[in-house]
N, C-alpha and C. Protein backbone atom coordinates (compact mmCIF):
# COMPACT_ATOMS: atom_id res chain seq x y z
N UNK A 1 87.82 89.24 115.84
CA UNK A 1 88.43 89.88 114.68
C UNK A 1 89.68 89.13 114.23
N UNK A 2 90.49 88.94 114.82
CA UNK A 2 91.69 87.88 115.11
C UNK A 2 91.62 86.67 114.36
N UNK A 3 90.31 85.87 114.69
CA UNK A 3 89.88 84.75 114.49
C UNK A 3 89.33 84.59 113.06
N UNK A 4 89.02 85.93 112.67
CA UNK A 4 88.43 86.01 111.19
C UNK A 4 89.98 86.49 110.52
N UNK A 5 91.07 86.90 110.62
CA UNK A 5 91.69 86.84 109.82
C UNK A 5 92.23 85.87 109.71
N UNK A 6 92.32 85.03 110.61
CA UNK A 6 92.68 83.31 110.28
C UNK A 6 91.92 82.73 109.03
N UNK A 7 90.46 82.80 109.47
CA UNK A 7 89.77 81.66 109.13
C UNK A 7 89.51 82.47 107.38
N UNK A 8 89.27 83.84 107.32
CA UNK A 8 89.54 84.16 105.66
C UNK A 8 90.18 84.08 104.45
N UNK A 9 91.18 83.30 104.45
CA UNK A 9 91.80 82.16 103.31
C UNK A 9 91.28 81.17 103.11
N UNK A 10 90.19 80.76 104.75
CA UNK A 10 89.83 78.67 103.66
C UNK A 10 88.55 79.35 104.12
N UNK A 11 88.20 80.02 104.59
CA UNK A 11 86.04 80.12 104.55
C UNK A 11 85.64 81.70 104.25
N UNK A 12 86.38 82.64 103.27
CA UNK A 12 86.17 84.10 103.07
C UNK A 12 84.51 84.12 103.48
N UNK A 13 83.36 83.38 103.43
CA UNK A 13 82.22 83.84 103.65
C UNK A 13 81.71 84.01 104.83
N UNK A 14 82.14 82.79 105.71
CA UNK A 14 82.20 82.84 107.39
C UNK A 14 82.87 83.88 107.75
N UNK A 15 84.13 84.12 107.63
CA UNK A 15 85.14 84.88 107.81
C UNK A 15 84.62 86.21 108.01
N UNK A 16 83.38 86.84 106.85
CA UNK A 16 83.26 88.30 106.58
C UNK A 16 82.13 88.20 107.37
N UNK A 17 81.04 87.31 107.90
CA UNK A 17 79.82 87.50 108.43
C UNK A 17 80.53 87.50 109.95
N UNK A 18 81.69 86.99 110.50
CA UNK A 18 81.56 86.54 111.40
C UNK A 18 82.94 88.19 111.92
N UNK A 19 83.38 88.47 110.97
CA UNK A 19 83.91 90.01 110.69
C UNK A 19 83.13 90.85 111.33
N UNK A 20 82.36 90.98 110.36
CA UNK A 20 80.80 92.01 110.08
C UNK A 20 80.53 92.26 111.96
N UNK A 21 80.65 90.57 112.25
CA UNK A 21 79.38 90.90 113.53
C UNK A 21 80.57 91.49 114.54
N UNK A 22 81.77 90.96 114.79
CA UNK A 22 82.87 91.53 115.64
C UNK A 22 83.17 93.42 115.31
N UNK A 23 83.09 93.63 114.01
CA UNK A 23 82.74 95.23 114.18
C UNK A 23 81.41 96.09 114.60
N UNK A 24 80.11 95.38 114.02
CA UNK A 24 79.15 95.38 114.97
C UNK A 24 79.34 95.85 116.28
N UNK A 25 80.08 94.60 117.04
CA UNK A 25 80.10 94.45 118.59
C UNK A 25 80.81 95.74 119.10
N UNK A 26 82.16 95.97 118.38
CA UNK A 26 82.83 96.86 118.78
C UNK A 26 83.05 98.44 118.03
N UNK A 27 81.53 98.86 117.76
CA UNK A 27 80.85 99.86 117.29
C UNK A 27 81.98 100.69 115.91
N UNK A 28 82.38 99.65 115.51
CA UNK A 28 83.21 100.49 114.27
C UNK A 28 82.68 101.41 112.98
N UNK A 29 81.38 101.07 113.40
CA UNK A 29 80.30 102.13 112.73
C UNK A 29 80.27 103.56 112.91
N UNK A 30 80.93 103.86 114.23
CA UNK A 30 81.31 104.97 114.92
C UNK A 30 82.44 105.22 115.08
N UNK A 31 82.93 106.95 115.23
CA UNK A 31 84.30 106.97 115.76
C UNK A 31 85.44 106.02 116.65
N UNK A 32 86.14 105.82 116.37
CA UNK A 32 87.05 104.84 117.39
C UNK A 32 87.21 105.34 118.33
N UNK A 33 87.39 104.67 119.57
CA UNK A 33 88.13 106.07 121.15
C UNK A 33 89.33 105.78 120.70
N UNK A 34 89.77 106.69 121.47
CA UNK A 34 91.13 106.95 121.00
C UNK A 34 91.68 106.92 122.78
N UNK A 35 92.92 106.20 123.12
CA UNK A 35 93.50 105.96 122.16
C UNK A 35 93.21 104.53 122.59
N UNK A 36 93.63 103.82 121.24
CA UNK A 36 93.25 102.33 121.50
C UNK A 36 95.05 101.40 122.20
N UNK A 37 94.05 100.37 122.58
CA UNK A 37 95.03 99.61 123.88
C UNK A 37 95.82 98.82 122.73
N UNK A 38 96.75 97.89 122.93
CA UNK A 38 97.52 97.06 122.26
C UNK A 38 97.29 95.89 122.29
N UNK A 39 97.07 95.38 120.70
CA UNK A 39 96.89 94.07 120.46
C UNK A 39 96.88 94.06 119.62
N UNK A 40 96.37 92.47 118.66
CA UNK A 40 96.35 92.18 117.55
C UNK A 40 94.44 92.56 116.83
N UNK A 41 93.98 92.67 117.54
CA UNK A 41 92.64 92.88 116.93
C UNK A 41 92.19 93.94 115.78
N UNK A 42 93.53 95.42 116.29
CA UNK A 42 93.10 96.33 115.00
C UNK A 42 94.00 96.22 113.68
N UNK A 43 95.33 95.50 114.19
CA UNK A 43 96.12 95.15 112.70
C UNK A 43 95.56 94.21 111.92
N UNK A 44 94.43 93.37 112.55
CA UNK A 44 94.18 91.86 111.94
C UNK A 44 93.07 92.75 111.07
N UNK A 45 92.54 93.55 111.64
CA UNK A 45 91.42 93.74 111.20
C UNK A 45 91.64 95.25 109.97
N UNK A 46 92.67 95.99 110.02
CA UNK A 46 93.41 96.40 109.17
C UNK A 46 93.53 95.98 107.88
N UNK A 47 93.86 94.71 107.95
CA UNK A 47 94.48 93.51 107.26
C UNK A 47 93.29 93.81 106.36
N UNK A 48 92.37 93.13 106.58
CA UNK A 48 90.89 92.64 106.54
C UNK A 48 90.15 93.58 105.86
N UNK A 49 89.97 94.58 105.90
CA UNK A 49 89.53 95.80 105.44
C UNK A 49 90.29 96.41 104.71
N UNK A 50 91.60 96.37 104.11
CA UNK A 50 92.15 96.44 102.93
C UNK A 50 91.94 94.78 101.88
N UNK A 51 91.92 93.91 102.48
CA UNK A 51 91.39 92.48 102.04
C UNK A 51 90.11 92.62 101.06
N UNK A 52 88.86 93.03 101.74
CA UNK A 52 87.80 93.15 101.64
C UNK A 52 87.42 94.63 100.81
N UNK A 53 88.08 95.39 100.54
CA UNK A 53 88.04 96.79 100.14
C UNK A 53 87.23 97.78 100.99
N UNK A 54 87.18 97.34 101.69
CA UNK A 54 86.18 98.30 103.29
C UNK A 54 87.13 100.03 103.64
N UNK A 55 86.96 100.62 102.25
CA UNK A 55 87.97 101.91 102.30
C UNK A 55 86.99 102.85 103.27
N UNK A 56 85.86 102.50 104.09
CA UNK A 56 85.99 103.73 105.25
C UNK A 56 86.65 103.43 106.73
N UNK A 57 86.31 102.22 106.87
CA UNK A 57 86.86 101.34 108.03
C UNK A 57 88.14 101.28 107.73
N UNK A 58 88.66 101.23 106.29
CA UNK A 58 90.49 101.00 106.00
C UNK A 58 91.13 102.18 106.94
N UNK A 59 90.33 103.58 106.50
CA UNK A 59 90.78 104.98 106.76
C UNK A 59 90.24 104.79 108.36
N UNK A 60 89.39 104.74 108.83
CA UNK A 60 89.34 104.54 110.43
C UNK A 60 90.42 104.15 111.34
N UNK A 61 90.50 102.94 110.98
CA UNK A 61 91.19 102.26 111.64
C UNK A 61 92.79 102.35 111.51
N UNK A 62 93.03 102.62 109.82
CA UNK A 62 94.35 103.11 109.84
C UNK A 62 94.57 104.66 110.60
N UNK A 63 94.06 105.52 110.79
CA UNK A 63 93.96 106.91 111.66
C UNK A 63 94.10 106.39 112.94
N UNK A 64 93.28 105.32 113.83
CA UNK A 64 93.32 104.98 115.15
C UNK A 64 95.28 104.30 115.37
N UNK A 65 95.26 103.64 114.51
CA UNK A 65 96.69 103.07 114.34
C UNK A 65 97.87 104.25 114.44
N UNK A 66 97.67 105.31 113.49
CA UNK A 66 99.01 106.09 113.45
C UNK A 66 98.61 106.94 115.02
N UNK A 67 97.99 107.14 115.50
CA UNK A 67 97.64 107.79 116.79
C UNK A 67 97.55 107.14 117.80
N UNK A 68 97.91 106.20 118.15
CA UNK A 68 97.69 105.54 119.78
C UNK A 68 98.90 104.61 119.50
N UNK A 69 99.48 103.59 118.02
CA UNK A 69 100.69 103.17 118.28
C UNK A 69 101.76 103.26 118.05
N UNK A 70 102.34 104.76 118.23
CA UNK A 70 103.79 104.91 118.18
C UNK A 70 104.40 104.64 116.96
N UNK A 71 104.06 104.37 115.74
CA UNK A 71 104.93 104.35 114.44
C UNK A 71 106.11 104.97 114.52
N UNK A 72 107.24 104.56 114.35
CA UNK A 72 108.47 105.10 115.06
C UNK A 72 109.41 104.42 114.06
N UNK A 73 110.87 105.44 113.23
CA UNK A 73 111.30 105.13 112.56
C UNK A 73 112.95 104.90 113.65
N UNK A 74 113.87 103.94 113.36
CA UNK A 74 114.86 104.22 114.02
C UNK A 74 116.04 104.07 113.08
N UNK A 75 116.50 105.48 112.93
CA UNK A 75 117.37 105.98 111.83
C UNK A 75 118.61 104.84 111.84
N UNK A 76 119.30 104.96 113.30
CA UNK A 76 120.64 104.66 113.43
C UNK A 76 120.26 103.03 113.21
N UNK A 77 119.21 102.31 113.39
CA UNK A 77 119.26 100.49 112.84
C UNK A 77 118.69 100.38 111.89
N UNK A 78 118.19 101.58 111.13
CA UNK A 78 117.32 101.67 110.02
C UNK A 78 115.68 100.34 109.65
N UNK A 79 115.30 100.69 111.10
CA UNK A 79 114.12 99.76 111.41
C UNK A 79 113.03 100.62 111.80
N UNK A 80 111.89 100.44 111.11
CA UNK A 80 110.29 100.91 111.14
C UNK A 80 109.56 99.60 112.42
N UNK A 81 109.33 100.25 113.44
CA UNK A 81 108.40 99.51 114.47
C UNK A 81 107.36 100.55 114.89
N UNK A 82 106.33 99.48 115.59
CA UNK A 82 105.41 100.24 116.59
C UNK A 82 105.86 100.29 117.84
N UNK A 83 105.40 101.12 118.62
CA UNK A 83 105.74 100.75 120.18
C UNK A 83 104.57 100.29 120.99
N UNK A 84 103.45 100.30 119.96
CA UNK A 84 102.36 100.18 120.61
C UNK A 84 101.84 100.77 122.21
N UNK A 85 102.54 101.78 122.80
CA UNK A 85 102.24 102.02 123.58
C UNK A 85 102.77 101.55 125.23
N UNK A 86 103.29 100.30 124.85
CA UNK A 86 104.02 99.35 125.75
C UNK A 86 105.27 99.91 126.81
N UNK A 87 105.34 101.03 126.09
CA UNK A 87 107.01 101.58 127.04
C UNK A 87 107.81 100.37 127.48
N UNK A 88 108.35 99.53 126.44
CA UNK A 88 109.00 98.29 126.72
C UNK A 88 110.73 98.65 125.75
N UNK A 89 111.58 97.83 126.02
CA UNK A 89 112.95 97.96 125.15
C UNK A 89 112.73 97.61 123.92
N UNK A 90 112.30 96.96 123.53
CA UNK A 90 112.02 96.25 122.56
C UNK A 90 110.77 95.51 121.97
N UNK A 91 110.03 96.15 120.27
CA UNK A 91 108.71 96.60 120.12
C UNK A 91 108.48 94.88 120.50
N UNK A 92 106.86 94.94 120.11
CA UNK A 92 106.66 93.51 120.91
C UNK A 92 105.79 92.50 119.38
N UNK A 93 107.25 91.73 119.00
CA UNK A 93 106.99 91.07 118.22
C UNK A 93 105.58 90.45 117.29
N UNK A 94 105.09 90.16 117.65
CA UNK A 94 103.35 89.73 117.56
C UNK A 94 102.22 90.84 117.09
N UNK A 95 102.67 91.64 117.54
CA UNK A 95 101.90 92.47 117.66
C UNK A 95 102.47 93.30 115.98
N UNK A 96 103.75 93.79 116.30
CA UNK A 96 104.26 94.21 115.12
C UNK A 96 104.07 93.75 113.74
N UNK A 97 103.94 92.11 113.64
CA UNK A 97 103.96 91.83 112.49
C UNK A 97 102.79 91.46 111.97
N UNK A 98 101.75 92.11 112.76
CA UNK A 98 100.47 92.05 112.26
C UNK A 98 100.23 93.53 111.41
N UNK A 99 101.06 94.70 111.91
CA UNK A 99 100.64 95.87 112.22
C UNK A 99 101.47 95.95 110.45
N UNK A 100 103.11 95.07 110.40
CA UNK A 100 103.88 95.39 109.49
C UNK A 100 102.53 94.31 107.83
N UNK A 101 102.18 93.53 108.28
CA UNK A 101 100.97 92.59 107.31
C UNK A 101 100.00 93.74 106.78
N UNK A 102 99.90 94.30 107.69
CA UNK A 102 98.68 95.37 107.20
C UNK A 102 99.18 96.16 105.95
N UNK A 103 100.32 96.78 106.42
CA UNK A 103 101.49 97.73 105.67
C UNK A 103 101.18 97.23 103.89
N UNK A 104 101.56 95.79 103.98
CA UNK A 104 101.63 94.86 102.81
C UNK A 104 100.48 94.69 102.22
N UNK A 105 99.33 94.87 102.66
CA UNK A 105 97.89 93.99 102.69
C UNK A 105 97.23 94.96 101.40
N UNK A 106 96.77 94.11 100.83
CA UNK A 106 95.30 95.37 99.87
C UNK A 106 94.70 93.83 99.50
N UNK A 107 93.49 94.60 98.38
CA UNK A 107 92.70 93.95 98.04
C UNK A 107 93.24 92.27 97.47
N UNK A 108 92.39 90.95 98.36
CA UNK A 108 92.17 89.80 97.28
C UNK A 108 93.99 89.60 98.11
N UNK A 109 95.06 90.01 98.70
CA UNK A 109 96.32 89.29 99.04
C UNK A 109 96.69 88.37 100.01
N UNK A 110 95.69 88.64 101.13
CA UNK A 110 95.63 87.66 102.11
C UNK A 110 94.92 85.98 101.76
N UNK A 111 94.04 86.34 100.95
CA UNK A 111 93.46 85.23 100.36
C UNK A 111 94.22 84.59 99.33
N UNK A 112 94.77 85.48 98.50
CA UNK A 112 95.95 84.70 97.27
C UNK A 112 97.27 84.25 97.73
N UNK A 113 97.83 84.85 99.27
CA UNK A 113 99.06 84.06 99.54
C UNK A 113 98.55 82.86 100.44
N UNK A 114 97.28 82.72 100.34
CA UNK A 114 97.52 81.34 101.32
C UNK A 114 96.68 80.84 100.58
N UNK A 115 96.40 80.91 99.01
CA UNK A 115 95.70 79.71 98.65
C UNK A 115 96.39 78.79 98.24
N UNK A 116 98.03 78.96 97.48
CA UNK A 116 98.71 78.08 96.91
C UNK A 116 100.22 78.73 97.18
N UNK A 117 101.20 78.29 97.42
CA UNK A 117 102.36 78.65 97.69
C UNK A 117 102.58 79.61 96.86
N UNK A 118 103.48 80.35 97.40
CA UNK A 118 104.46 81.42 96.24
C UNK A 118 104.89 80.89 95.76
N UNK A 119 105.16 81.42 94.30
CA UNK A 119 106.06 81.00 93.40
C UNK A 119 107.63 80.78 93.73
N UNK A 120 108.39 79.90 93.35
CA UNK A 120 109.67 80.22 94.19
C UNK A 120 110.59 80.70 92.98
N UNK A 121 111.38 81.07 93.95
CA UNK A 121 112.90 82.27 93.54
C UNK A 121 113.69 82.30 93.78
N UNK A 122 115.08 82.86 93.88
CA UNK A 122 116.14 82.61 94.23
C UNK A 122 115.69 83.43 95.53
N UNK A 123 116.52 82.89 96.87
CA UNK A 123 116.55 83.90 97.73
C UNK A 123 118.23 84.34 98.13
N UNK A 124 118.09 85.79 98.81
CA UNK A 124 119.38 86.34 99.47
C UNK A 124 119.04 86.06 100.76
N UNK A 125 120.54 85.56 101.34
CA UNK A 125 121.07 85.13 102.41
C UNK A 125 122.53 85.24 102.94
N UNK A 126 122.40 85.24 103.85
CA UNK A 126 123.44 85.65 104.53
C UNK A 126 124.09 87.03 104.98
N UNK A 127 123.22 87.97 104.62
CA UNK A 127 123.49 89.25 105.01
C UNK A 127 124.07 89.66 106.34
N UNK A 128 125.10 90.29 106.35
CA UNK A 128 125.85 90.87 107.45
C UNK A 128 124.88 91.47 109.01
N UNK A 129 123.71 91.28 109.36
CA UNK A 129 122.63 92.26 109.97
C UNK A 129 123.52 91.92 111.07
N UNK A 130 123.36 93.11 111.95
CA UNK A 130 122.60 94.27 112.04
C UNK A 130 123.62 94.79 111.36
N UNK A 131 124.66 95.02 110.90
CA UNK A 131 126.28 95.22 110.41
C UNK A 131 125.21 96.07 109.23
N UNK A 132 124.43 95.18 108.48
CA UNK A 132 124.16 95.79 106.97
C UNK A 132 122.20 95.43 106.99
N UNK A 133 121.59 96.73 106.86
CA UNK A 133 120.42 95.91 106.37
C UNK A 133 119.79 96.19 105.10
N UNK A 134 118.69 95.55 104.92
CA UNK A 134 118.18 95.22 103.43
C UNK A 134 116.89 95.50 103.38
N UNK A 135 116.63 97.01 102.96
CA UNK A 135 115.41 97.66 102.84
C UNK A 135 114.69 97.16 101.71
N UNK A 136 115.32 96.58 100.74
CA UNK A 136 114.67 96.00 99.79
C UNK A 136 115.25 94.87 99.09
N UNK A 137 114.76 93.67 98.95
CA UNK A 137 115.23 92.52 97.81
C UNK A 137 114.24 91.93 97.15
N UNK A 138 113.72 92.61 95.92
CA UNK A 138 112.51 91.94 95.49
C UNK A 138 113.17 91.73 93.29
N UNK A 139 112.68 90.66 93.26
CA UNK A 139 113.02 90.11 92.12
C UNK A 139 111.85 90.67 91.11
N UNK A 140 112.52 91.34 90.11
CA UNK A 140 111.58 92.10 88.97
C UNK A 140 111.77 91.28 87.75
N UNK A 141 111.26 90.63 87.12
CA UNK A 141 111.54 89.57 86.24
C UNK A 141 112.98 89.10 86.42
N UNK A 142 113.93 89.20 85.67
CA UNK A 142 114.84 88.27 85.82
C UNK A 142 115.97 89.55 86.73
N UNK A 143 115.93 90.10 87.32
CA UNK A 143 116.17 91.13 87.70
C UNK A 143 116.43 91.82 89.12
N UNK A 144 117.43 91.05 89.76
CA UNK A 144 117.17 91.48 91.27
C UNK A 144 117.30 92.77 91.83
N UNK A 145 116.45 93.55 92.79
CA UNK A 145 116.68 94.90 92.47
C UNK A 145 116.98 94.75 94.73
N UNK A 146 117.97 95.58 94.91
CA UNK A 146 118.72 95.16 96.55
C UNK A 146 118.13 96.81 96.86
N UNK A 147 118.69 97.19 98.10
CA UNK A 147 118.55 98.32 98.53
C UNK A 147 119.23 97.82 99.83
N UNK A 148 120.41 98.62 100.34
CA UNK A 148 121.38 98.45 101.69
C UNK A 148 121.21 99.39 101.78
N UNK A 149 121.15 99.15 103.20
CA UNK A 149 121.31 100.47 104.33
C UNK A 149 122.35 100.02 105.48
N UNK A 150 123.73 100.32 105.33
CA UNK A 150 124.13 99.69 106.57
C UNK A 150 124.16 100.64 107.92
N UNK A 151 124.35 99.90 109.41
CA UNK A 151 124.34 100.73 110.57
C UNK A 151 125.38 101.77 110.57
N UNK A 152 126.54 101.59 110.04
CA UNK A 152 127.32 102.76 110.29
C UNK A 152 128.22 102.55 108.67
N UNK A 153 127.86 103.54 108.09
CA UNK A 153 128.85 103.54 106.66
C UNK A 153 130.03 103.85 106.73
N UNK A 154 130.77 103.33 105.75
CA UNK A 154 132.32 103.23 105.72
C UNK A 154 132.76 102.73 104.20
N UNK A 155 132.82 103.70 103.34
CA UNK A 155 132.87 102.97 101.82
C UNK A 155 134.72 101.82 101.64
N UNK A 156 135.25 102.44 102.99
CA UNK A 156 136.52 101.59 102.65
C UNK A 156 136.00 100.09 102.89
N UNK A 157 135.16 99.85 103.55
CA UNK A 157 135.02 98.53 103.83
C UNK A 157 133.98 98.27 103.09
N UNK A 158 133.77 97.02 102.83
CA UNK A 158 133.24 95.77 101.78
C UNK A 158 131.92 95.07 103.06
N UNK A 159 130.33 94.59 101.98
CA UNK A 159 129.85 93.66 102.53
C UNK A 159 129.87 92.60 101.60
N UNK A 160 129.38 90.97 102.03
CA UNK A 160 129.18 90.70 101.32
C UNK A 160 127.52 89.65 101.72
N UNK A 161 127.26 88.88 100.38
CA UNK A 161 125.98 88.16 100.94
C UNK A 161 125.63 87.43 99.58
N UNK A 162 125.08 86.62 100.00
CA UNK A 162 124.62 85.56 98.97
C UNK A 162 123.34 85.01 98.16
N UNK A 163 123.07 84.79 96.62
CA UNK A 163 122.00 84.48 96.28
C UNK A 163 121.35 83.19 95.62
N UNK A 164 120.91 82.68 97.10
CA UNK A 164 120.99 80.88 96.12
C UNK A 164 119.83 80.47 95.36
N UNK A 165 120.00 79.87 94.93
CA UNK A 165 119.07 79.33 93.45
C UNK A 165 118.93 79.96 92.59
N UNK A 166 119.68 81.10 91.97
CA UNK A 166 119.95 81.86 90.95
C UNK A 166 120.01 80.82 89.93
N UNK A 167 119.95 80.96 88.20
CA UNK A 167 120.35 80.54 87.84
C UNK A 167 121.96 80.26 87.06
N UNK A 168 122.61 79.20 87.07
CA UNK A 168 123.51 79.20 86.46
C UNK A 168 123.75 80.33 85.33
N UNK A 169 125.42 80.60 85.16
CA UNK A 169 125.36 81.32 84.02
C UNK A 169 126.17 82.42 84.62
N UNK A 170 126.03 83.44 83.08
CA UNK A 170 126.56 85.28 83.45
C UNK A 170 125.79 85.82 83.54
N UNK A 171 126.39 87.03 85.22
CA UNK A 171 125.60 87.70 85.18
C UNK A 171 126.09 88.89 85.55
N UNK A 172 125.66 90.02 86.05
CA UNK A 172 125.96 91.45 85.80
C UNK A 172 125.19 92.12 86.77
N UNK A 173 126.47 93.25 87.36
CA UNK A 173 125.91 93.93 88.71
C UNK A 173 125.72 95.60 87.99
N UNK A 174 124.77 96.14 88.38
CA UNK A 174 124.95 97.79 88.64
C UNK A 174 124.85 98.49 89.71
N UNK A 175 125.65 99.31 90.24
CA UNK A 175 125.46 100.16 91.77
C UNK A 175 126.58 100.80 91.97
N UNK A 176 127.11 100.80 93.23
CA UNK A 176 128.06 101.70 93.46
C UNK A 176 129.48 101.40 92.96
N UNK A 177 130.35 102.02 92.73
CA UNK A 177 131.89 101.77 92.40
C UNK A 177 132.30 100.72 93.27
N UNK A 178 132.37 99.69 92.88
CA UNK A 178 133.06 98.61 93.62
C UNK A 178 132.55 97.46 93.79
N UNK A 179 130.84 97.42 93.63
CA UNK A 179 129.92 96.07 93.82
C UNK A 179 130.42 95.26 92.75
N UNK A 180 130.22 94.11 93.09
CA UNK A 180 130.66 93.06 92.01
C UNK A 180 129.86 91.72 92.18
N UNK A 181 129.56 90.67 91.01
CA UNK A 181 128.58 89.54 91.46
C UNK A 181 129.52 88.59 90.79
N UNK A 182 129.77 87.46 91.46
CA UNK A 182 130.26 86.14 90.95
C UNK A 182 129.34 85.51 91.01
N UNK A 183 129.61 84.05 90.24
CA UNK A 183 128.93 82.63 90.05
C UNK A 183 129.70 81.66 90.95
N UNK A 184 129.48 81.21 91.90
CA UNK A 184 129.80 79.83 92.50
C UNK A 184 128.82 79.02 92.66
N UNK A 185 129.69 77.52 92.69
CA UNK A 185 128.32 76.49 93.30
C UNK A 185 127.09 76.73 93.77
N UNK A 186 127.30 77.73 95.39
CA UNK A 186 126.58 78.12 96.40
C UNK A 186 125.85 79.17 96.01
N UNK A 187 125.56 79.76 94.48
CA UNK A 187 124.41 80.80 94.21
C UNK A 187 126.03 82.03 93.95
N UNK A 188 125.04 82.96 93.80
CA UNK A 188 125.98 84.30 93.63
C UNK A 188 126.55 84.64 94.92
N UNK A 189 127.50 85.58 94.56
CA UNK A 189 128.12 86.12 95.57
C UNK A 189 128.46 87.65 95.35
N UNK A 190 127.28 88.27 95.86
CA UNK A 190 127.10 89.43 95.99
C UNK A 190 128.16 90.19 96.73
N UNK A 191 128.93 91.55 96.39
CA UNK A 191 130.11 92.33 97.13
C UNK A 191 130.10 93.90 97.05
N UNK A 192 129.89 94.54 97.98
CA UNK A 192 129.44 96.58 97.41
C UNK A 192 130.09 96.79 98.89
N UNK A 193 130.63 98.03 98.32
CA UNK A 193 130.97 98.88 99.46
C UNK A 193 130.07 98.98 100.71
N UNK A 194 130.26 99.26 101.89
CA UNK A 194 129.26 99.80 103.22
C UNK A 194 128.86 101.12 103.02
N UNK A 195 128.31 100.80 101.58
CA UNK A 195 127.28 102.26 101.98
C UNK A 195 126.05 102.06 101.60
N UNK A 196 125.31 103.22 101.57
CA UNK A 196 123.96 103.07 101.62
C UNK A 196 124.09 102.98 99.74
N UNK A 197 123.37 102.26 98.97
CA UNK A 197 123.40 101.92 98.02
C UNK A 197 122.06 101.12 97.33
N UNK A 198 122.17 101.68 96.26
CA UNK A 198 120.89 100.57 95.12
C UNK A 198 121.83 100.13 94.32
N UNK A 199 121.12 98.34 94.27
CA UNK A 199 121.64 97.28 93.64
C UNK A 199 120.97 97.15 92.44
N UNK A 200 121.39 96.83 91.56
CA UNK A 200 120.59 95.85 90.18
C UNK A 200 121.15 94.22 90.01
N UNK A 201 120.97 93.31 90.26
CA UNK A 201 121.49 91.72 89.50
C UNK A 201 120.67 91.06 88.26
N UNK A 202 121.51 91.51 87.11
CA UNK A 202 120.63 90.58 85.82
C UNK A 202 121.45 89.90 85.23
N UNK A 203 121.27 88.78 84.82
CA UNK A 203 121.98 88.13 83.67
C UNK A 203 122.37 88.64 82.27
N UNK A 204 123.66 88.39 82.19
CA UNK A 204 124.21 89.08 81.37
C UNK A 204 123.85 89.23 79.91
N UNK A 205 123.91 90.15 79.28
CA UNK A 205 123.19 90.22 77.53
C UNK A 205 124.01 89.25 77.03
């Protein structure tokens, strides 16, 4: 199963026959047992079945997932992990970011981000973590839209963080009393209070 979410960006036809037969094998035609062990085989295949539009196997397998691996929110670092079951300190990398791919995954995306690069964008960097994190930074046309969550709020104090390859020029912040965006060399320079807050960055009218 693993092996087919590899190989389904450069051979989708191998990929789904050779899918097909690994659910076959492991009777996904039928109820799942519960509870299932930890690995990458049911996130890959998660993946795959939102990939493929396989919406009874999507709902299967996503049900086996919220029931055997621990989906677990942790307020105070403001981080979504699995525990997969592991009773370990810390969730177990590999495993997670198959489980977090799935999260992301629907129809025709696994195949469109690896046929040709993403488009590129400015990115944010330098964020204060674990100090401050960043539930959201996704660029809406010309339009950066942030979302902070920091570990412990404190509006007297200031973060700050940076956005390079912006383009030159004016531009213009909206959010809390106090955020502010400059232009330097080095991209913008993003500044908002430590609190939990929504950002806007657009260039100025």
């Amino acid at each position: 199963m693993t092996t087919s979410f590899y190989v389904a960006p450069q051979r989708p036809e191998e990929a789904r026959r050779l899918f097909d037969a690994a659910c076959r094998s492991a009777r996904f035609d039928q109820d799942i047992e519960l509870p299932v062990i930890a690995g990458r085989g049911l996130p890959s295949s998660l993946v795959l079945a939102r990939e493929w539009g396989m919406t009874d196997l999507e709902e299967r397998l996503a049900s086996a997932i919220e029931v055997s691996y621990e989906p677990t929110w942790d307020h105070n670092r403001g981080e979504f992990t699995w525990g997969m079951g592991l009773d370990e300190e810390h969730p177990r990398g590999q495993f997670n970011a198959f489980l977090a791919a799935a999260e992301a995954s629907g129809p025709g995306r696994w195949t469109a981000l690896s046929a040709a690069p993403p488009e590129r964008c400015p990115q944010v960097v330098g964020v204060d973590f674990p100090r401050v994190g960043m539930r959201q930074a996704e660029w809406i046309g010309d339009t950066l839209r942030l979302s902070l969550a920091p570990l412990h709020a404190d509006p007297t104090q200031r973060t700050t963080f940076r956005v390079k390859g912006a383009e030159p020029g004016s531009w213009q912040i909206t959010g809390p009393e106090g955020a502010s965006v400059s232009v330097t060399d080095e991209g913008l320079i993003v500044a908002a209070p430590l609190v939990d807050a929504e950002l806007e960055v657009s260039p100025s009218v």
